[in-house]
Structure formats: C-alpha cells, structure tokens
Protein backbone atom coordinates (compact mmCIF):
# COMPACT_ATOMS: atom_id res chain seq x y z
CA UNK A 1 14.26 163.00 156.13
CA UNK A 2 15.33 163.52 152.50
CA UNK A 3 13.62 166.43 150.85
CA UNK A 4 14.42 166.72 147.35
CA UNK A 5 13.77 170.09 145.36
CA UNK A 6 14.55 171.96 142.08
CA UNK A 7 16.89 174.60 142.28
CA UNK A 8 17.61 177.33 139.12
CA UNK A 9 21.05 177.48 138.39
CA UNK A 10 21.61 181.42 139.18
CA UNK A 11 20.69 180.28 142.94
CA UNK A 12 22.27 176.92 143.14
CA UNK A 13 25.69 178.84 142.42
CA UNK A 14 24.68 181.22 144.81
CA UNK A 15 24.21 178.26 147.71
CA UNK A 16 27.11 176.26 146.52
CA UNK A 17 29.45 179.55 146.63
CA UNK A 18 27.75 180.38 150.40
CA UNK A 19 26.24 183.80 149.17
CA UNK A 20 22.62 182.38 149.56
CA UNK A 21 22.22 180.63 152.93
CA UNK A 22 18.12 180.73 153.01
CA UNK A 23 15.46 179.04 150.56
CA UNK A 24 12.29 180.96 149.67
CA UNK A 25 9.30 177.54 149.16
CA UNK A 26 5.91 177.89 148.82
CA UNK A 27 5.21 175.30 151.76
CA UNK A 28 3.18 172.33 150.02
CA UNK A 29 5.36 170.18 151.93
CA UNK A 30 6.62 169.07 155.42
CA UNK A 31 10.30 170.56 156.53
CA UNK A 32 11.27 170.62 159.43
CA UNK A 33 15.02 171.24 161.63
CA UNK A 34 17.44 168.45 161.10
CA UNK A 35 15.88 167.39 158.03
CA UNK A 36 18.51 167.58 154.31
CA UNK A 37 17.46 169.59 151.85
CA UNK A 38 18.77 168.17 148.71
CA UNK A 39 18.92 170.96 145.85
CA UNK A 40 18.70 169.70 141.87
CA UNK A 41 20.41 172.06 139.82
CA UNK A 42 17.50 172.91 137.04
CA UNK A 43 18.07 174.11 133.76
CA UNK A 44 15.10 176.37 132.98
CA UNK A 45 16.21 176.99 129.64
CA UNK A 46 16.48 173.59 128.43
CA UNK A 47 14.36 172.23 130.86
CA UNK A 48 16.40 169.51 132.25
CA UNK A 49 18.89 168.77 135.36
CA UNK A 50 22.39 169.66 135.05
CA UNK A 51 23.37 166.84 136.96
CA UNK A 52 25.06 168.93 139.84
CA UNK A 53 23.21 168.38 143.44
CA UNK A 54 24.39 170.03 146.65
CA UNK A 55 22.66 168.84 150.01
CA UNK A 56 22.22 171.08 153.18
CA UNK A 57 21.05 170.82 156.90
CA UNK A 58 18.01 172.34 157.65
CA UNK A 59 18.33 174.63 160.66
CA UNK A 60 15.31 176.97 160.86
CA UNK A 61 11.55 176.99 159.46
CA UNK A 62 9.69 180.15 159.54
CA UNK A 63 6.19 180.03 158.27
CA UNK A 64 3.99 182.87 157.38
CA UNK A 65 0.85 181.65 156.22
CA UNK A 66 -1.13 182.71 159.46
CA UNK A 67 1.22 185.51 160.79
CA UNK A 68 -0.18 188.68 162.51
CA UNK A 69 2.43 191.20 162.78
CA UNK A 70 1.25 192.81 159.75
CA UNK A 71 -2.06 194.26 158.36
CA UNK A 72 -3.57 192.33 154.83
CA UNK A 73 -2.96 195.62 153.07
CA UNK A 74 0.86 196.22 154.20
CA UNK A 75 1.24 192.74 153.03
CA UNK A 76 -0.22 193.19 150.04
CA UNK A 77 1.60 196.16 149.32
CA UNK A 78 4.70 195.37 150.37
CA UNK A 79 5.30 192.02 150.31
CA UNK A 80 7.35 190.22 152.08
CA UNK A 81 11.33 189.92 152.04
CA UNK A 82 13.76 187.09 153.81
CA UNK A 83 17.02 188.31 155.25
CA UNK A 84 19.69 185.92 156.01
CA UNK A 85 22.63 186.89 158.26
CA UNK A 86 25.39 185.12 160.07
C-alpha cells in the first residue's frame, strides 16, 4: 500500500540526504512493513507543496500507545525520544 504524507522541508532534506532514516506520526492511520511511504515536501511558510516527493520502504513499526516499560509520570516528564541507527 501507498501511504501518502506531508513532510516539512527541513526533514525532507534530511531523508532525501540519508541523515533522517525514521518518521515520528501520530498513528491515525494503518502502516505496516512492506508498505511505501510516500513523503510530500510541504512548504509551511507558504503553505503549499514544493513539488519534490521522495518514496521509501517501510521496514519497522513501533507503537507506543499502550506500552509498559515506563511509569505515566516518567513519560510525562520525559517524553519520549526515537533513535535511529544502522
């Protein structure tokens, strides 16, 4: 499956020059492994597309929404972070 999302254009350089190899999505939609992830370069500023799209393989969904490793209040504290490695 397709999946196509907006992308600001600080982190679409940052995928498109292989810096960035993770997405951060609130998850109001199905994604799963194998699926493309087709990123839409957005223009917050002027509120538009630039018109440059890059499309990558998903490999890995992690979900947090009912995770237990960490109390409410270290989450709330803390946050969470994503680290991508190779």
């Amino acid at each position: 499956m397709k999946i196509e999302k907006k992308i600001l254009q600080v982190y679409f350089q940052k995928v498109l020059d292989g810096s960035k190899t993770y997405e951060l999505r609130l998850a109001d939609f199905s994604c799963n492994p194998g699926d493309i992830l087709v990123l839409k370069e957005w223009d917050q500023k002027e509120k538009r597309y630039t018109g440059r799209v890059i499309e990558k393989k998903v490999t890995y969904v992690g979900k947090t929404k009912n995770q237990t490793f960490w109390s409410k209040e270290d989450v709330e504290k803390y946050g969470f972070q994503i680290i991508a490695f190779k």
